[in-house]
PDB file of N, CA and C in Angstrom:
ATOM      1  N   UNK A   1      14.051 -10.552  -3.769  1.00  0.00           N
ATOM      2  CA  UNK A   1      13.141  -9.488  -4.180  1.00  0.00           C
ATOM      3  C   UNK A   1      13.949  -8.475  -4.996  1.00  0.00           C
ATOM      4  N   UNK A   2      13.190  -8.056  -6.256  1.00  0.00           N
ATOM      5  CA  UNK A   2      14.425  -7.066  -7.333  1.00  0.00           C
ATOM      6  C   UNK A   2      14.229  -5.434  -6.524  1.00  0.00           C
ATOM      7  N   UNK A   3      14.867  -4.762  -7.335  1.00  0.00           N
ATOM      8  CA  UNK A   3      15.115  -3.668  -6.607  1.00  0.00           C
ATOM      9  C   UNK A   3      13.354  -2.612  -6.829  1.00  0.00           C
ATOM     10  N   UNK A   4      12.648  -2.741  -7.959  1.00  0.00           N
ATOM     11  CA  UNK A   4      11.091  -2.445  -8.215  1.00  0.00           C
ATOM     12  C   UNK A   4      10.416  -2.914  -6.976  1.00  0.00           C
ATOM     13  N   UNK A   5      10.586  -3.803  -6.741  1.00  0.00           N
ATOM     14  CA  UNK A   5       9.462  -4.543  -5.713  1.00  0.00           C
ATOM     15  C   UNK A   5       9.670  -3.660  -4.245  1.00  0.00           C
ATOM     16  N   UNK A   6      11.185  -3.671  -4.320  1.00  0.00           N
ATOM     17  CA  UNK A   6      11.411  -3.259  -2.899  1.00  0.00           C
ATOM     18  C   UNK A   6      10.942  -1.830  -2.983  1.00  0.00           C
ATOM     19  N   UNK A   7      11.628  -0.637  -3.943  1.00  0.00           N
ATOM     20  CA  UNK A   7      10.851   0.401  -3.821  1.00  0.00           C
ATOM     21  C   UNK A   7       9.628   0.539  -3.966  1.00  0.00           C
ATOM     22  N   UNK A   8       8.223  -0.131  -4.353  1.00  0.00           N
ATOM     23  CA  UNK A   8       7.251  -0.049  -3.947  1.00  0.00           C
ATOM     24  C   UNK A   8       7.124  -0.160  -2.661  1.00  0.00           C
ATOM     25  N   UNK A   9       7.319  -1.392  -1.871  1.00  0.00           N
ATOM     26  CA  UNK A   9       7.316  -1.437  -0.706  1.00  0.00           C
ATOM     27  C   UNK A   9       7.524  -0.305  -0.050  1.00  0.00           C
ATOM     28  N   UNK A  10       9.094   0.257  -0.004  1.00  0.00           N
ATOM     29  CA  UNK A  10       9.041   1.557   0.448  1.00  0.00           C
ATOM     30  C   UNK A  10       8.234   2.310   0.757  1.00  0.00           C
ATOM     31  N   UNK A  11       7.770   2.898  -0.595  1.00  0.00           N
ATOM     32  CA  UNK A  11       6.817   3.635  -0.905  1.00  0.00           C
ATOM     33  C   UNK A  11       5.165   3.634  -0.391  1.00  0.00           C
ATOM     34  N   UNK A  12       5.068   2.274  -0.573  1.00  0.00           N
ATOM     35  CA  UNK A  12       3.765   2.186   0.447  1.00  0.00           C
ATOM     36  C   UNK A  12       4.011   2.461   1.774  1.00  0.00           C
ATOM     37  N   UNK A  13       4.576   1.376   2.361  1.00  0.00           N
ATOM     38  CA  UNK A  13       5.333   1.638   3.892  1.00  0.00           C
ATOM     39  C   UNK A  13       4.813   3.867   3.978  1.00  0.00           C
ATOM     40  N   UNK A  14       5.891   4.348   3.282  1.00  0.00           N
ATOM     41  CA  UNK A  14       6.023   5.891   3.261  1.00  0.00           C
ATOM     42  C   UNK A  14       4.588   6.432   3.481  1.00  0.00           C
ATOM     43  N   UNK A  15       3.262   6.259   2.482  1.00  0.00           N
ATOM     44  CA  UNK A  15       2.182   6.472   2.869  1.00  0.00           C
ATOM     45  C   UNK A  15       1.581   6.185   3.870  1.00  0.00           C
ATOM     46  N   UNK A  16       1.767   4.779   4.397  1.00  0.00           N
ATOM     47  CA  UNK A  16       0.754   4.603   5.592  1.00  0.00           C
ATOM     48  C   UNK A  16       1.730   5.612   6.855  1.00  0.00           C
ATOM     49  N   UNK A  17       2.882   5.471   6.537  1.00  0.00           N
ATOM     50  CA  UNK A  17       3.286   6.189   7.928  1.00  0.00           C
ATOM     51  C   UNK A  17       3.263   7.536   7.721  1.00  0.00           C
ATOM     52  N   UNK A  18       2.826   8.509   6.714  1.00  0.00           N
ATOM     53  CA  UNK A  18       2.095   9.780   6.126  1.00  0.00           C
ATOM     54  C   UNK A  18       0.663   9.866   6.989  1.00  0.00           C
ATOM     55  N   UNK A  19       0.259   8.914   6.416  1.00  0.00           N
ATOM     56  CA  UNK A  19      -1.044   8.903   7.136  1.00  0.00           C
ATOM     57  C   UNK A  19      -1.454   8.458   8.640  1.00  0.00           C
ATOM     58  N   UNK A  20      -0.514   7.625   9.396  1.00  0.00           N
ATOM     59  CA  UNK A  20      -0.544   7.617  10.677  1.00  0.00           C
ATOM     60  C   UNK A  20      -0.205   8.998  11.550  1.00  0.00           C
ATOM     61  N   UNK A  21       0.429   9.638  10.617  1.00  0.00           N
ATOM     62  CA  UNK A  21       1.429  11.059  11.408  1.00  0.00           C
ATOM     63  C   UNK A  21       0.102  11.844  10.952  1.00  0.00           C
ATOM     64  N   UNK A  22      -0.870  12.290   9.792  1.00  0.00           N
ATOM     65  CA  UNK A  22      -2.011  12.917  10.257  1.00  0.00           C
ATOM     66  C   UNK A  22      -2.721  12.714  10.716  1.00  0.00           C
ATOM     67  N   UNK A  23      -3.107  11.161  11.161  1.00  0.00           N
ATOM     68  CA  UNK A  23      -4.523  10.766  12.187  1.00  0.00           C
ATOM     69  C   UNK A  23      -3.774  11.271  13.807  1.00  0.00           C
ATOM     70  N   UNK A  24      -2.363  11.194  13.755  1.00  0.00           N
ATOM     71  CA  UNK A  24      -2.053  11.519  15.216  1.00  0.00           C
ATOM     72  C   UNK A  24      -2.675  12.948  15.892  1.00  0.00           C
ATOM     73  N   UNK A  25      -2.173  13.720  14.475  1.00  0.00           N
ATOM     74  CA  UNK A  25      -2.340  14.822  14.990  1.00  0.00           C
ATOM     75  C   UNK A  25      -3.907  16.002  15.023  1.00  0.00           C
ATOM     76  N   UNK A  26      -4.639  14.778  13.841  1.00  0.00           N
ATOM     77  CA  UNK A  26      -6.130  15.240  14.087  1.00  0.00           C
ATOM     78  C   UNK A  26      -6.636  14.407  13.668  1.00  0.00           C
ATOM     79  N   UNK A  27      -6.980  13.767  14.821  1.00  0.00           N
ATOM     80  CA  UNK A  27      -8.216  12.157  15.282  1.00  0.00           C
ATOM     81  C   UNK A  27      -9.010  12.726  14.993  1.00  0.00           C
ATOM     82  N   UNK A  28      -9.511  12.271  13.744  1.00  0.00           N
ATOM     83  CA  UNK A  28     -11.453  12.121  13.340  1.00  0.00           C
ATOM     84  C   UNK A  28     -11.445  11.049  12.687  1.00  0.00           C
ATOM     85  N   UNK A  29     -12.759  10.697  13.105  1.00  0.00           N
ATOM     86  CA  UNK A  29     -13.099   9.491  12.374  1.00  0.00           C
ATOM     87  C   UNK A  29     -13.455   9.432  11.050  1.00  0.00           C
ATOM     88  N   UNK A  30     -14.215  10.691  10.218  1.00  0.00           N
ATOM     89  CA  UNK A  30     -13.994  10.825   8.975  1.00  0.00           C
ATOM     90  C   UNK A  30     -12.899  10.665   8.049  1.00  0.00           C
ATOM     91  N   UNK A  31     -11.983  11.416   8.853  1.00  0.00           N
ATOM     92  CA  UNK A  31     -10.368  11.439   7.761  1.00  0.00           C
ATOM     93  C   UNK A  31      -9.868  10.178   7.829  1.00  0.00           C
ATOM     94  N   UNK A  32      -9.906   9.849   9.109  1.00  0.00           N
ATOM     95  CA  UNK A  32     -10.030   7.995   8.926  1.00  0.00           C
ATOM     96  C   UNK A  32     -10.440   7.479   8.524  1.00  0.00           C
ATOM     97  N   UNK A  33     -11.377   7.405   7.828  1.00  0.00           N
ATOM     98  CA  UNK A  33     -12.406   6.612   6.670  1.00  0.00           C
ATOM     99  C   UNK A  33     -11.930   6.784   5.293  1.00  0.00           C
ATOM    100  N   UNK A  34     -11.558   8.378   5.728  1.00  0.00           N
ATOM    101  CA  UNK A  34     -11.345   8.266   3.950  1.00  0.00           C
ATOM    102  C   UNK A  34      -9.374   8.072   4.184  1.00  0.00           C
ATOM    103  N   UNK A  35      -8.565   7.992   4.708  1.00  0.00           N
ATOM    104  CA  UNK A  35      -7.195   7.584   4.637  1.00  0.00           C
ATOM    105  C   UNK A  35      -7.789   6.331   4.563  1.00  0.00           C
ATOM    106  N   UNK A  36      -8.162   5.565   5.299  1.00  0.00           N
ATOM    107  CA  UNK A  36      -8.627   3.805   4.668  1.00  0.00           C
ATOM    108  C   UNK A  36      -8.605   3.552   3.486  1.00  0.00           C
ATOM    109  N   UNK A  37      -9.729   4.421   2.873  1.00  0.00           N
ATOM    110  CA  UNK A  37      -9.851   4.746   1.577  1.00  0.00           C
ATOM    111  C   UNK A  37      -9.275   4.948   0.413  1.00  0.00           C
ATOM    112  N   UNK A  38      -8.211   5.248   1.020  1.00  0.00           N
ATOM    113  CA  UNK A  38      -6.984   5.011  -0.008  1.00  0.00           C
ATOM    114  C   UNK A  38      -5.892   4.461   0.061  1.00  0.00           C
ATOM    115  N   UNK A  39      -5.634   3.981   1.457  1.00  0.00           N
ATOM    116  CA  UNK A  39      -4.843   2.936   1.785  1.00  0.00           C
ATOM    117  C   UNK A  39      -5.273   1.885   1.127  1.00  0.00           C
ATOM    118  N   UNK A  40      -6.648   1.174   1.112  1.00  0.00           N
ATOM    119  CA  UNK A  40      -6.805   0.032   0.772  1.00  0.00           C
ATOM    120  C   UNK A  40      -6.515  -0.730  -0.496  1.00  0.00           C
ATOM    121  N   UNK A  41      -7.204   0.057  -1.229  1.00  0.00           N
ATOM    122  CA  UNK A  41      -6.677   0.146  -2.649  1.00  0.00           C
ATOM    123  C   UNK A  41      -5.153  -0.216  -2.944  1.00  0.00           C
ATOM    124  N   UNK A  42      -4.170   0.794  -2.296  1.00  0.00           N
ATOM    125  CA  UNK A  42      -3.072   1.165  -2.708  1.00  0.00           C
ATOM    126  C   UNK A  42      -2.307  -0.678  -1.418  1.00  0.00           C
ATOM    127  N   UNK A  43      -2.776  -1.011  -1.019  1.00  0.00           N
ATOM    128  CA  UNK A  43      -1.774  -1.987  -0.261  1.00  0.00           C
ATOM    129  C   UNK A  43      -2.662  -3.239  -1.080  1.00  0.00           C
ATOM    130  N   UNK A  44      -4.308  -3.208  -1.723  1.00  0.00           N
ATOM    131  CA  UNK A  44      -3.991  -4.492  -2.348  1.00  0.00           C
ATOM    132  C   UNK A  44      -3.122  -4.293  -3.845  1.00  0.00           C
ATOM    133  N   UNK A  45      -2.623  -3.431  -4.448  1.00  0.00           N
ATOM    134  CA  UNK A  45      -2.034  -3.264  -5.187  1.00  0.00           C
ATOM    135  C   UNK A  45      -0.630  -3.958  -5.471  1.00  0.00           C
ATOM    136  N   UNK A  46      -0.553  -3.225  -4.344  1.00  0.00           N
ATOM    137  CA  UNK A  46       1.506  -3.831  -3.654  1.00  0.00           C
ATOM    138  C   UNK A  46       1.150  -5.489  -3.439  1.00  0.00           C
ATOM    139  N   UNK A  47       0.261  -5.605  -2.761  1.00  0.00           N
ATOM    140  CA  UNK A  47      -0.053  -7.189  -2.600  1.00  0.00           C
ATOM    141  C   UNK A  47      -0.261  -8.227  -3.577  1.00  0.00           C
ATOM    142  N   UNK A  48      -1.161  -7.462  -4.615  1.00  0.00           N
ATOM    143  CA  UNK A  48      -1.308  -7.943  -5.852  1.00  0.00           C
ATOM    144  C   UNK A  48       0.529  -8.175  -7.107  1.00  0.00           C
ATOM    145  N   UNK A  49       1.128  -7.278  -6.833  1.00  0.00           N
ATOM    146  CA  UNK A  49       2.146  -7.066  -7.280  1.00  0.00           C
ATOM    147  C   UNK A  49       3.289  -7.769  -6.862  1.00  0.00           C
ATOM    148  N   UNK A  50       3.527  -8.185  -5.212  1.00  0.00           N
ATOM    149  CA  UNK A  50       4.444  -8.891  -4.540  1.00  0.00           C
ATOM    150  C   UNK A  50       4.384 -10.302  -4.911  1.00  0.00           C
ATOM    151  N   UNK A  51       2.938 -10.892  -4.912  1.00  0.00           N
ATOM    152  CA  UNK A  51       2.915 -12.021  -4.533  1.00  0.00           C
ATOM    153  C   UNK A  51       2.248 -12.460  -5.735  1.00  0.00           C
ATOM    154  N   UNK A  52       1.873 -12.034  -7.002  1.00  0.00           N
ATOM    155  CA  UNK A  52       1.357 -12.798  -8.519  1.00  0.00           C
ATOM    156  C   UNK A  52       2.244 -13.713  -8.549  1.00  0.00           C
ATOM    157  N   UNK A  53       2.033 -14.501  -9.416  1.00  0.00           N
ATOM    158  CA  UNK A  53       2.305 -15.572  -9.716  1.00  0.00           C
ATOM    159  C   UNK A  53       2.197 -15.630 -11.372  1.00  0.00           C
ATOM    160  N   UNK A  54       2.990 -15.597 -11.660  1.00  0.00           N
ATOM    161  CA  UNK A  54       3.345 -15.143 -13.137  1.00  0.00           C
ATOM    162  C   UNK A  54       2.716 -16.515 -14.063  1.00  0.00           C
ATOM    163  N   UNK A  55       1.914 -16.411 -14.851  1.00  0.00           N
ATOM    164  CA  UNK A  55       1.234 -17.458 -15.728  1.00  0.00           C
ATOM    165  C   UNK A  55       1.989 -18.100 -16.101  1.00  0.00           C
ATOM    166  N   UNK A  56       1.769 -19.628 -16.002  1.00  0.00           N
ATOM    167  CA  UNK A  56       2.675 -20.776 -17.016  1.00  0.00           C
ATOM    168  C   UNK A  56       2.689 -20.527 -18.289  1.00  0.00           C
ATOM    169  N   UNK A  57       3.400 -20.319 -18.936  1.00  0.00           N
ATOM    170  CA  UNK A  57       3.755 -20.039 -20.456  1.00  0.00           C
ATOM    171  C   UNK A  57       3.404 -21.849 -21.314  1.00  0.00           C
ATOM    172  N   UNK A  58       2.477 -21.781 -21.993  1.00  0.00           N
ATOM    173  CA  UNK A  58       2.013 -23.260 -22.784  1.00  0.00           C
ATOM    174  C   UNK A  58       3.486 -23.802 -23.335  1.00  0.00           C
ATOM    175  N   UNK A  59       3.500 -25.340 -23.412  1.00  0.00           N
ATOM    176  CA  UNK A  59       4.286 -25.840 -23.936  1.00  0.00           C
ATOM    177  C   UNK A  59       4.081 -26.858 -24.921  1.00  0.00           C
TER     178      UNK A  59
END
């Protein structure tokens, strides 16, 4: 894995555990909906990004 990939990772990793440390400290189920809300997005991103599969180039 190059050194891009891994700091995304990081970086996501960094948000969700952002956002676990404010649901700790004020459980609602709204703010939970909307942290989903932007978690989701943002981890199929990284997912989309980790694991493409780079197009066969024609020969």
């Amino acid at each position: 894995m190059n050194r891009r990939r891994t700091f995304a990772l990081v970086a996501f990793l960094a948000l969700v555990a952002f956002c676990s440390v404010i649901l700790t400290f004020v459980p609602r189920i709204d703010l939970a909906a909307a942290l989903l809300l932007g978690i989701l997005p943002a981890g199929y991103d990284i997912w989309d990004q980790l694991f493409r599969r780079s197009p066969k180039s024609p020969e």
